[in-house]
N, C-alpha and C. Protein backbone atom coordinates (compact mmCIF):
# COMPACT_ATOMS: atom_id res chain seq x y z
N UNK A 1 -6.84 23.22 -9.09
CA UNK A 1 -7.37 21.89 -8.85
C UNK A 1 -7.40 21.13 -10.18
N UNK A 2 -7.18 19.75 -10.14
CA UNK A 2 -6.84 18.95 -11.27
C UNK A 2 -8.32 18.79 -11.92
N UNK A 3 -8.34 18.93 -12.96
CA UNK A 3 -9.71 19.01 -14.28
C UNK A 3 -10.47 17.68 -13.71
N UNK A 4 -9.50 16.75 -13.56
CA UNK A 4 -10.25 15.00 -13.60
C UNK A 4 -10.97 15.36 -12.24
N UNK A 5 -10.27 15.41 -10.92
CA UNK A 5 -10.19 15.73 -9.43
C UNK A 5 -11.95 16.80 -9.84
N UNK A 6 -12.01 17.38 -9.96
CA UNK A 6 -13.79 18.01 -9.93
C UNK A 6 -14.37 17.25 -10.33
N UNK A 7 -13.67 16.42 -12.08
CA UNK A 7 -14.89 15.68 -12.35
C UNK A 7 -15.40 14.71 -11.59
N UNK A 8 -14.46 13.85 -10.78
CA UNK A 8 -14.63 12.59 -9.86
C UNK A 8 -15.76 13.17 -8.82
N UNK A 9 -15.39 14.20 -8.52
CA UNK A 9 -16.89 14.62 -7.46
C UNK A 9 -17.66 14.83 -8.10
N UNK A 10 -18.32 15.08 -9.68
CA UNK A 10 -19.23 15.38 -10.35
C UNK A 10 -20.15 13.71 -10.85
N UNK A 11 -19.43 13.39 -11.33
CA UNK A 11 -19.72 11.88 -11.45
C UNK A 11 -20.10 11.42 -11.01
N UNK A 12 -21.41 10.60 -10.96
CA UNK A 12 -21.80 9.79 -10.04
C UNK A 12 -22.00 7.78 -10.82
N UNK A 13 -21.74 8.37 -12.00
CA UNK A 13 -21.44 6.67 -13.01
C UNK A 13 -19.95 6.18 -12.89
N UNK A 14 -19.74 5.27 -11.76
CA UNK A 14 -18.22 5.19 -11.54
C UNK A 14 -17.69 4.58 -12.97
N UNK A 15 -18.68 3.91 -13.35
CA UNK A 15 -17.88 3.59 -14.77
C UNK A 15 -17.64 4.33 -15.83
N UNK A 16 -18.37 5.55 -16.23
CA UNK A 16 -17.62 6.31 -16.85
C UNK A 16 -16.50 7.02 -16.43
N UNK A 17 -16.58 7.28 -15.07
CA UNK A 17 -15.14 7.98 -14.48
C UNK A 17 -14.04 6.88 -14.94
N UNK A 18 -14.36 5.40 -14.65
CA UNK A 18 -12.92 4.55 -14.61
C UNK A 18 -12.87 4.52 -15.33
N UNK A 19 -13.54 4.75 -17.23
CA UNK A 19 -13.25 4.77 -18.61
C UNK A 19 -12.29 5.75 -18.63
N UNK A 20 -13.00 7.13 -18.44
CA UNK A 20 -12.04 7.97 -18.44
C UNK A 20 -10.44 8.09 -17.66
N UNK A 21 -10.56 7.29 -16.56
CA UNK A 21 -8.84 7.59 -16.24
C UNK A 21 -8.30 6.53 -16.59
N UNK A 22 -9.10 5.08 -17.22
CA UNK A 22 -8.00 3.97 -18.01
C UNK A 22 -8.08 4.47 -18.99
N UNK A 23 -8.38 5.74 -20.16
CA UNK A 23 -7.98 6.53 -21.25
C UNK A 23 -7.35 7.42 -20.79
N UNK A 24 -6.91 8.33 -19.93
CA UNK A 24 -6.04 9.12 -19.39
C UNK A 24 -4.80 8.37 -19.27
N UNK A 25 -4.75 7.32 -17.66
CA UNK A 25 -3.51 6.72 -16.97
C UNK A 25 -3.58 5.53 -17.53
N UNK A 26 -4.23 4.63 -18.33
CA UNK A 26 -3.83 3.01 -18.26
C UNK A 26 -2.55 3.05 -18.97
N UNK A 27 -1.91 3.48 -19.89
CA UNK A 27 -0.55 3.86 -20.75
C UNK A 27 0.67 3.62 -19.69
N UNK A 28 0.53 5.34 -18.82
CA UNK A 28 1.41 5.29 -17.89
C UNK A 28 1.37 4.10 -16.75
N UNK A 29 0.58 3.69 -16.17
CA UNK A 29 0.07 2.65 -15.17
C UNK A 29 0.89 1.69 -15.94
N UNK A 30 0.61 1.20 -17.20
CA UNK A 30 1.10 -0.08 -17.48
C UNK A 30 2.88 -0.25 -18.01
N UNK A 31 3.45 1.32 -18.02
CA UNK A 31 4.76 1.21 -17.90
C UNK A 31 5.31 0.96 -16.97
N UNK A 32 4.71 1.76 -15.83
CA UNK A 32 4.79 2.00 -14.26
C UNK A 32 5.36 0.45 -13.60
N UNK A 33 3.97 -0.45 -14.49
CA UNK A 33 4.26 -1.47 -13.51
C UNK A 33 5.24 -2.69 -13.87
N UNK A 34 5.11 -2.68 -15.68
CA UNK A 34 6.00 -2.93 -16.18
C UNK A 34 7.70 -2.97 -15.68
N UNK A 35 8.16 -1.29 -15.15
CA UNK A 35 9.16 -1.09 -14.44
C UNK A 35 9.37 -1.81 -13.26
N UNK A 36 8.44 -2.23 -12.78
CA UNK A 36 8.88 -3.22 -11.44
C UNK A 36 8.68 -4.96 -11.69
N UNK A 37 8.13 -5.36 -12.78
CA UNK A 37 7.49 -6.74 -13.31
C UNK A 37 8.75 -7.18 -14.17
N UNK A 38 8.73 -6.17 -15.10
CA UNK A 38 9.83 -6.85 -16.57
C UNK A 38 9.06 -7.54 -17.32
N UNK A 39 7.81 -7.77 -17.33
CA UNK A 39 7.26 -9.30 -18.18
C UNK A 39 6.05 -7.99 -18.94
N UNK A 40 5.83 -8.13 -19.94
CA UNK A 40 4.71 -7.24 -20.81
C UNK A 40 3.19 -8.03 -20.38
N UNK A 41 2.90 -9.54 -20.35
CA UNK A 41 1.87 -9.70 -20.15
C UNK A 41 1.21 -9.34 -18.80
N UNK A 42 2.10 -9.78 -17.71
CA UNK A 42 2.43 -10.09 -16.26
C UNK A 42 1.85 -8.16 -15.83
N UNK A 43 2.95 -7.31 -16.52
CA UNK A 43 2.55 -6.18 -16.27
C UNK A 43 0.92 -5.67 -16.95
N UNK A 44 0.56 -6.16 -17.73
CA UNK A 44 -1.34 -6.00 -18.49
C UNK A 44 -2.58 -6.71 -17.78
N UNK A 45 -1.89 -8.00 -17.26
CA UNK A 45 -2.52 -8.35 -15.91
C UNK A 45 -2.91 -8.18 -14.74
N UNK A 46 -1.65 -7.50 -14.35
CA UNK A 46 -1.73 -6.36 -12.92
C UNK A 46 -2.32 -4.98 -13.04
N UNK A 47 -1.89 -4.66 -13.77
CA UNK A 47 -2.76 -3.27 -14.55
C UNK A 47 -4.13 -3.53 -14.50
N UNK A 48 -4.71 -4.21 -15.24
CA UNK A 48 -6.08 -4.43 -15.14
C UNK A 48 -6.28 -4.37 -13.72
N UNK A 49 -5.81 -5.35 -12.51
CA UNK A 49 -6.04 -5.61 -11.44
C UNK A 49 -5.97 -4.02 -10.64
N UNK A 50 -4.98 -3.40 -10.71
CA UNK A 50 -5.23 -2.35 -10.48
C UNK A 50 -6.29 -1.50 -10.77
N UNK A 51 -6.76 -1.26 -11.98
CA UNK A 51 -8.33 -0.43 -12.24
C UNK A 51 -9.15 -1.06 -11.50
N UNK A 52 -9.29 -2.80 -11.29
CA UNK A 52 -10.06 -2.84 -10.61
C UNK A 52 -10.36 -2.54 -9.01
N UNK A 53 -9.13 -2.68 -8.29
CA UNK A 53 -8.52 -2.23 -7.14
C UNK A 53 -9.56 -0.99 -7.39
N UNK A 54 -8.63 -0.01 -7.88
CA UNK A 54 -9.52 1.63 -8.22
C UNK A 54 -11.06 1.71 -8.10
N UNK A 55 -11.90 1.19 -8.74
CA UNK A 55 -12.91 1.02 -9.30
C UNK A 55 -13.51 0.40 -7.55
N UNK A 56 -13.12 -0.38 -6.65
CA UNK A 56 -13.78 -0.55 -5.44
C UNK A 56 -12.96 0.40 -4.88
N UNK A 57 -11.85 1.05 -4.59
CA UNK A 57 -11.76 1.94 -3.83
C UNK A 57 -11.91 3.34 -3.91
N UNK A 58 -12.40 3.65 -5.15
CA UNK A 58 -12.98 5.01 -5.63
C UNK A 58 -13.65 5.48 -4.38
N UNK A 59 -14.74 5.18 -3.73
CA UNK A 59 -15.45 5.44 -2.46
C UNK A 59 -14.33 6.34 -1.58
N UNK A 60 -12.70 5.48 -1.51
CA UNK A 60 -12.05 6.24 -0.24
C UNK A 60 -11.46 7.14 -0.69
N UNK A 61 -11.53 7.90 -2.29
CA UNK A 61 -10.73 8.92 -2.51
C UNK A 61 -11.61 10.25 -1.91
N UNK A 62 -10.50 10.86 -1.24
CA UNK A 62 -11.28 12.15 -0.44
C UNK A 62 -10.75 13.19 -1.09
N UNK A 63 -9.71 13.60 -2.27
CA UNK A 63 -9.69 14.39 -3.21
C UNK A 63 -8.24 15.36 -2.32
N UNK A 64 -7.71 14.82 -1.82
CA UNK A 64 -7.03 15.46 -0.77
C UNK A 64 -5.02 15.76 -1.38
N UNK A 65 -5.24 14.34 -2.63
CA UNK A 65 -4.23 14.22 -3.36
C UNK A 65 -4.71 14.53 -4.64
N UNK A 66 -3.65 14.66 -5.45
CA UNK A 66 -4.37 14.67 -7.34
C UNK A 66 -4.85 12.74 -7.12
N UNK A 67 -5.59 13.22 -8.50
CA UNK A 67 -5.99 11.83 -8.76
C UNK A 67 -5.14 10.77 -9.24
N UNK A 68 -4.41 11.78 -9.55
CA UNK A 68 -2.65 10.67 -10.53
C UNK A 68 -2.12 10.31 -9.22
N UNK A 69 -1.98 10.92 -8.20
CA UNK A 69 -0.87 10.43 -7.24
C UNK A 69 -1.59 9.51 -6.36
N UNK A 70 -3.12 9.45 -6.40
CA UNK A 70 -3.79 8.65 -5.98
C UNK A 70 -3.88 7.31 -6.80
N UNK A 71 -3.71 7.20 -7.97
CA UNK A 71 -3.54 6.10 -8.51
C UNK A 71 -2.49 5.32 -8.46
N UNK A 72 -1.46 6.45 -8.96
CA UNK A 72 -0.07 5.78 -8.55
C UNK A 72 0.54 4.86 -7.19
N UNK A 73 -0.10 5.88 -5.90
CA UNK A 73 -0.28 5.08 -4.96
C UNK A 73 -0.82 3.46 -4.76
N UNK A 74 -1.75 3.10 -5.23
CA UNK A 74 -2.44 2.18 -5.69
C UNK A 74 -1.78 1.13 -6.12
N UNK A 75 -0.93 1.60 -7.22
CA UNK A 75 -0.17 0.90 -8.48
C UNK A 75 0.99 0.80 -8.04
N UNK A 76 1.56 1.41 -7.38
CA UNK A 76 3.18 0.98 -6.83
C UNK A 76 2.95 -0.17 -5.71
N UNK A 77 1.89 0.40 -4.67
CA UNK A 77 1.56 -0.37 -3.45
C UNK A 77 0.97 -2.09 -4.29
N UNK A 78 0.35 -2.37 -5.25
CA UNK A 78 -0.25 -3.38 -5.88
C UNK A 78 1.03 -4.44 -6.42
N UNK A 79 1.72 -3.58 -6.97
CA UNK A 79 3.37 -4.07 -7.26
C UNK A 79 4.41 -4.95 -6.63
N UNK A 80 4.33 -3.90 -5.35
CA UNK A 80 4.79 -4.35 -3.97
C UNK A 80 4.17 -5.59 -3.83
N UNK A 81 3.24 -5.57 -3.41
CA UNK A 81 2.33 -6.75 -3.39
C UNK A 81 2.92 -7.95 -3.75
N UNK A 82 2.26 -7.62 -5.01
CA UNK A 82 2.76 -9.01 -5.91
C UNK A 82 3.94 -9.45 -5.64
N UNK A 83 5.74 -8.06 -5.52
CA UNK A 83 6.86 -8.74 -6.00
C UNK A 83 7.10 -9.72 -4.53
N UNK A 84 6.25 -9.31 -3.39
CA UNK A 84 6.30 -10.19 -1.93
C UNK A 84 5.41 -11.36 -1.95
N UNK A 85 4.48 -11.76 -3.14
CA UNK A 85 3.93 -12.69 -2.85
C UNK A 85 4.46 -14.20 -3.51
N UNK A 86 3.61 -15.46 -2.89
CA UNK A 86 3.69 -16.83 -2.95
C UNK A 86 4.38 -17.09 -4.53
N UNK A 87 2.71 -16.49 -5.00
CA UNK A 87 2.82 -16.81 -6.83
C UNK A 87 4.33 -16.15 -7.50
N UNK A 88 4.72 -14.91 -7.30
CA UNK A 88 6.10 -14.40 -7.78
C UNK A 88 7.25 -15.13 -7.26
N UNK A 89 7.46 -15.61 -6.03
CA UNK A 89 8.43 -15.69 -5.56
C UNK A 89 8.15 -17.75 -5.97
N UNK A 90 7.52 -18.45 -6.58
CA UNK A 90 7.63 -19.89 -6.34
C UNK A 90 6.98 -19.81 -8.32
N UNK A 91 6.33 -19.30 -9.01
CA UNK A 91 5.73 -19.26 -10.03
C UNK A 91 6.68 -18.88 -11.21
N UNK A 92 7.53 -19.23 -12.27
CA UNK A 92 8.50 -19.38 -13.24
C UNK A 92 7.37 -18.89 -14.34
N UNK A 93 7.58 -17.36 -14.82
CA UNK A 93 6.63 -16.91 -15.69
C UNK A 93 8.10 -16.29 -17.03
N UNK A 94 7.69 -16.71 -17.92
CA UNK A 94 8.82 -16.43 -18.96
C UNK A 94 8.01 -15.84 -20.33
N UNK A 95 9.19 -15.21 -20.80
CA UNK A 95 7.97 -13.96 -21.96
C UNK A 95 9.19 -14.30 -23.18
N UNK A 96 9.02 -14.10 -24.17
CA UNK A 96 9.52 -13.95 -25.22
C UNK A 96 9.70 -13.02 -26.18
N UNK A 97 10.34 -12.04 -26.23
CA UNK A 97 11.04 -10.29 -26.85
C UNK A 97 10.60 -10.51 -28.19
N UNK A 98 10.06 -9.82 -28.80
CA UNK A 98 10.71 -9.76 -30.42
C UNK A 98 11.88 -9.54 -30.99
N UNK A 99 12.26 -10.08 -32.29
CA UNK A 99 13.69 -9.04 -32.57
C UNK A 99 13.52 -8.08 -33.03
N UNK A 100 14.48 -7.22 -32.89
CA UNK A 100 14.22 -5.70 -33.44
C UNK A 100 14.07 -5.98 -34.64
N UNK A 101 12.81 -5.24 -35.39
CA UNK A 101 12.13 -4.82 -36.29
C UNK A 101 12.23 -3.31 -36.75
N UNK A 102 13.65 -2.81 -36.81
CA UNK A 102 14.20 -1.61 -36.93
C UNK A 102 13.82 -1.29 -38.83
N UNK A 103 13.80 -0.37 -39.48
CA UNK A 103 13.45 -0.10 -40.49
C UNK A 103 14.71 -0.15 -41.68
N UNK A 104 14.75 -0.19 -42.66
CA UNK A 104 15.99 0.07 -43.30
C UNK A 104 16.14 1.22 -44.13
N UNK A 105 17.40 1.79 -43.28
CA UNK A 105 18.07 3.12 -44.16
C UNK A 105 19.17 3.60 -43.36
N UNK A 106 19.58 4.44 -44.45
CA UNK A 106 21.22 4.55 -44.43
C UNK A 106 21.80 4.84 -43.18
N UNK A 107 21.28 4.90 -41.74
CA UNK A 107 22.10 4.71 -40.60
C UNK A 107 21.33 3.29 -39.92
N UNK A 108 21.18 2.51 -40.35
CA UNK A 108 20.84 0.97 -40.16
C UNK A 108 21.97 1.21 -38.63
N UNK A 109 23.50 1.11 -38.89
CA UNK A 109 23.95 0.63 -37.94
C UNK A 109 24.09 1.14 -36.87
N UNK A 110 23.87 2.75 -36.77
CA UNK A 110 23.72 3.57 -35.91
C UNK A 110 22.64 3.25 -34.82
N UNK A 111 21.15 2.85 -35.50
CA UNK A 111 19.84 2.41 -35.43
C UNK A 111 19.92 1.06 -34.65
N UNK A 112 20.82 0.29 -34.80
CA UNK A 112 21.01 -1.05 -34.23
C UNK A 112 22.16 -0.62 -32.59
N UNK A 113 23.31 -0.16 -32.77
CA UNK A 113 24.47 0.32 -32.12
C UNK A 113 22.74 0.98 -30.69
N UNK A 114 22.20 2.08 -31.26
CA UNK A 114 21.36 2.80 -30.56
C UNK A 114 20.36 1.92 -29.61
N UNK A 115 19.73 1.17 -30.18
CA UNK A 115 18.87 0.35 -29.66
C UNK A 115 19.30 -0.78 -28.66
N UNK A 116 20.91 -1.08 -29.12
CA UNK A 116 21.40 -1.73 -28.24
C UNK A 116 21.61 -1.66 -26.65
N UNK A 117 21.98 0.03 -26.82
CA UNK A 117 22.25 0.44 -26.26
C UNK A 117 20.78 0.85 -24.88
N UNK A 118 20.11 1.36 -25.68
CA UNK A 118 18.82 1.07 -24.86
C UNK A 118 18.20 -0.10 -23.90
N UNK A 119 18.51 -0.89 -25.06
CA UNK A 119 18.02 -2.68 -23.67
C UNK A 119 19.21 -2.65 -23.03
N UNK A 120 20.49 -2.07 -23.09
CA UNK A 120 21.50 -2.41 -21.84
C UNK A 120 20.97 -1.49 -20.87
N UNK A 121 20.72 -0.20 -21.40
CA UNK A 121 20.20 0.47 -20.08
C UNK A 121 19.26 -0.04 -19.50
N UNK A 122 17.89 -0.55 -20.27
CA UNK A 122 17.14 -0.71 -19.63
C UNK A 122 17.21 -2.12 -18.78
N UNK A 123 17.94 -2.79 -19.07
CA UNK A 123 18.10 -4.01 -18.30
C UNK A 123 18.95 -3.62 -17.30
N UNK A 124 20.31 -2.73 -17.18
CA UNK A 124 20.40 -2.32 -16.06
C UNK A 124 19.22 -2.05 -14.80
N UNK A 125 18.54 -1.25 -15.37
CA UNK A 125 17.35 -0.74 -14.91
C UNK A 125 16.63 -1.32 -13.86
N UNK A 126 16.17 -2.74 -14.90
CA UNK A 126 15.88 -3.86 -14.35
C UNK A 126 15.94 -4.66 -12.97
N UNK A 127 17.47 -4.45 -13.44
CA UNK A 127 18.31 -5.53 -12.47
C UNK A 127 18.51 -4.48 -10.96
N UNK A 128 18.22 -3.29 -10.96
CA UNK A 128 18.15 -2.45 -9.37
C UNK A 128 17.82 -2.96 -8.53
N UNK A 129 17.68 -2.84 -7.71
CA UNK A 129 16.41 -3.51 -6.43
C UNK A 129 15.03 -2.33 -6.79
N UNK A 130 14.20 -2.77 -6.37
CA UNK A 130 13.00 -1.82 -6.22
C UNK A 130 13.09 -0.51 -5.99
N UNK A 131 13.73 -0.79 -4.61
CA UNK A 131 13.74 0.91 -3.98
C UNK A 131 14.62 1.86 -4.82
N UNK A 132 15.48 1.40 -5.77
CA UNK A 132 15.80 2.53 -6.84
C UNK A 132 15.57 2.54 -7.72
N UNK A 133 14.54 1.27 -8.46
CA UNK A 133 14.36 1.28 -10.26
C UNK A 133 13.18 2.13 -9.80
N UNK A 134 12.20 2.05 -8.93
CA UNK A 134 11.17 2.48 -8.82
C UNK A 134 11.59 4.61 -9.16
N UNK A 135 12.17 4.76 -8.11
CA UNK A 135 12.73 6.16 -7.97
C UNK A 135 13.29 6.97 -9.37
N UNK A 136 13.74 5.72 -9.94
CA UNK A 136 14.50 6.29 -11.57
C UNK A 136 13.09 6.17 -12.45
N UNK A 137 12.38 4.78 -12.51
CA UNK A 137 11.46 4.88 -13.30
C UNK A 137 10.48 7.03 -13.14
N UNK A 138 10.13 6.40 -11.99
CA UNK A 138 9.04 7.62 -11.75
C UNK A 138 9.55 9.46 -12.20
N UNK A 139 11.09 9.13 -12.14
CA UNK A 139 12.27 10.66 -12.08
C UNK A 139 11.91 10.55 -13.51
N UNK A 140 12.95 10.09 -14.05
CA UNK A 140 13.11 9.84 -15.52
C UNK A 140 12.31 9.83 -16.51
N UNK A 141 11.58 8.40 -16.44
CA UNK A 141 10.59 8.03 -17.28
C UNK A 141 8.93 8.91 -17.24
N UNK A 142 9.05 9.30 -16.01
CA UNK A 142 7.47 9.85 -15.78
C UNK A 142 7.49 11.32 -15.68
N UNK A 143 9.01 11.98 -15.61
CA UNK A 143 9.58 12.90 -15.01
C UNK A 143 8.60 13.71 -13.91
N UNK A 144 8.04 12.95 -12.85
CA UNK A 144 7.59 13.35 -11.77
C UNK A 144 8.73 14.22 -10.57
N UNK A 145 8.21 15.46 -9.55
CA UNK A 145 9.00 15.84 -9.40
C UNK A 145 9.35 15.15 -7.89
N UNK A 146 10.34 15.28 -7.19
CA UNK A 146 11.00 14.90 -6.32
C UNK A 146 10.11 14.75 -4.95
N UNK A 147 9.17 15.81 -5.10
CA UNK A 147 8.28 16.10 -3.84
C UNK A 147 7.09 14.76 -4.16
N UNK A 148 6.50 14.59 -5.39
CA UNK A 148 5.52 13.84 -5.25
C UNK A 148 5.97 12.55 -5.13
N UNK A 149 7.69 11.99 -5.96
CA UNK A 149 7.57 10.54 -5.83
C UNK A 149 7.68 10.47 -4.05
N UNK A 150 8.13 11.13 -3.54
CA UNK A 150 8.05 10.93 -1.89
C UNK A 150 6.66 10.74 -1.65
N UNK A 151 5.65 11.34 -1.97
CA UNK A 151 4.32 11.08 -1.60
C UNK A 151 3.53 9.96 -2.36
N UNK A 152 4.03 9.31 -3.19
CA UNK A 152 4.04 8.33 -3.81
C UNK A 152 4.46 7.11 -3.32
N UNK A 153 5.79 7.00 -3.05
CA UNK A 153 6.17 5.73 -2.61
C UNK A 153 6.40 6.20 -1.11
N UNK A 154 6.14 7.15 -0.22
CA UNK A 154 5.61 7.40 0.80
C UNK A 154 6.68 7.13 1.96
N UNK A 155 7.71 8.03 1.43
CA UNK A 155 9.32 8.66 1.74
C UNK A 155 9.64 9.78 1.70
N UNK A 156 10.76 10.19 2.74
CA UNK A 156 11.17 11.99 2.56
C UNK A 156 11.65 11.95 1.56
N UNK A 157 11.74 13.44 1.02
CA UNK A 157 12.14 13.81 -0.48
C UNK A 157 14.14 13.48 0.04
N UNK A 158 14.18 13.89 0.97
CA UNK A 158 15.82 13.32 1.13
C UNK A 158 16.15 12.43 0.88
N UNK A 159 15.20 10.90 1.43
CA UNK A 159 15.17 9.79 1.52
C UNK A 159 14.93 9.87 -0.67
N UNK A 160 14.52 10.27 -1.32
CA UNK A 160 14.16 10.15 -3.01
C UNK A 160 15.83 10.47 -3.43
N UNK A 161 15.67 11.39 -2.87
CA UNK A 161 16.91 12.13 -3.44
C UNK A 161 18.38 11.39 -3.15
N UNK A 162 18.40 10.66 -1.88
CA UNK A 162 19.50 9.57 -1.77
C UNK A 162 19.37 8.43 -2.80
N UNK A 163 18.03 7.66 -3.18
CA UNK A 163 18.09 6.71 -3.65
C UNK A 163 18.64 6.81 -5.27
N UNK A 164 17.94 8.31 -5.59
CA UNK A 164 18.30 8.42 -7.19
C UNK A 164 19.78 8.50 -7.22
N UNK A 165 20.68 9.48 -6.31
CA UNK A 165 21.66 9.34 -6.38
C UNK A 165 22.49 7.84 -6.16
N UNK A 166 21.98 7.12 -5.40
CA UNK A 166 22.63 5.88 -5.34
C UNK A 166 22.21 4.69 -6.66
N UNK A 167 20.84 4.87 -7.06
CA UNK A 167 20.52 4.17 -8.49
C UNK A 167 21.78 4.59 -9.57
N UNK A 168 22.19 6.39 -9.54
CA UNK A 168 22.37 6.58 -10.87
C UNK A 168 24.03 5.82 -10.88
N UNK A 169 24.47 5.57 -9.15
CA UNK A 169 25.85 4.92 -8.63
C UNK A 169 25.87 3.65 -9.35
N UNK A 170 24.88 3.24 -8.80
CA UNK A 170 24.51 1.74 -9.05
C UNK A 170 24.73 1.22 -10.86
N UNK A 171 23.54 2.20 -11.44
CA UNK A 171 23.57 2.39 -12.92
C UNK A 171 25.34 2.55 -13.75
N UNK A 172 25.50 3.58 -12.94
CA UNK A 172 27.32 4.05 -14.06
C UNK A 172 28.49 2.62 -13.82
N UNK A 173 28.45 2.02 -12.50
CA UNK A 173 28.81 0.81 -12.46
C UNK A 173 28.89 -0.12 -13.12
N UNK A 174 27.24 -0.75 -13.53
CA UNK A 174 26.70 -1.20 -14.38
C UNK A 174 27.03 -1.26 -15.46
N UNK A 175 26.94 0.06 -16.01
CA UNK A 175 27.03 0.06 -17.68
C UNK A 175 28.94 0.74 -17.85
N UNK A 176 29.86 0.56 -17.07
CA UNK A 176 31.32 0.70 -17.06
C UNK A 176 31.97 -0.51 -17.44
N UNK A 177 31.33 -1.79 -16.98
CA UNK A 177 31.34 -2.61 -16.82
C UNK A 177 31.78 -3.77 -18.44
């Protein structure tokens, strides 16, 4: 049984519990959602919204899942949300990148060539539809295993296992290109 998962039944100060899992998960949570947003503020906004989500629905956790996959749940479903609502779909929200601030030394161009190479992937990434950036984010980036993102985004593991294979289709396309 998960260490946090006892403590949540031990606890009875919900606010120290939600300290403790926005010092545990707020990190991952805010990549998570990041992966479906693209925008850094947009994703710190929703994040928050999510703990708070958490924080009133703490009451319905019955301990039946880990507490991560219970959050995650939360945080993908909150996502969803948003990418179907009024404000996303009519609201023009624009962010501004830094430039790379890479360090200097003697593989400078390697270091640049490398990094490049990274925002192409990750803008591939990006540009998926949901139902597979989500599947790659959670594989990859979270390296969650096959059985939970199904219980996560709340699909057969066949149904996971088609999409990654069709993301990674989607992806080699992409970056052939």
């Amino acid at each position: 049984m998960d260490e946090l998962m006892v403590e949540v039944f031990e606890i009875e100060d919900k606010e120290i519990l939600m300290d403790e899992l926005m010092q545990r998960y707020g990190q991952d949570i805010l990549q998570l959602v990041y992966s479906y947003v693209g925008n850094t503020e947009l994703a710190e906004d929703l994040t928050q919204d999510i703990f708070v989500k958490c924080y009133q629905s703490l009451h319905t956790y019955k301990g039946k899942a880990q507490l991560r996959t219970w959050l995650w749940r939360i945080a993908i479903n909150h996502c969803k949300d948003y990418l179907k609502s009024w404000y996303n779909n009519k609201v023009i929200v624009s962010e501004s990148e830094p430039a790379f601030t890479g360090e200097r030394q003697e593989g400078i161009e390697q270091a640049v060539i490398q990094h490049e190479e990274d925002q192409r992937l990750a803008s591939a990434v990006m540009e998926l539809p949901v139902k597979y950036r989500e599947v790659i984010y959670l594989f990859y980036f979270e390296e969650r295993p096959i059985k939970e993102i199904a219980t996560v985004i709340d699909v057969k593991e066949n149904t996971v296992k088609t999409r990654l294979r069709r993301a990674k289709e989607l992806l080699k396309e992409e970056l052939e290109e």
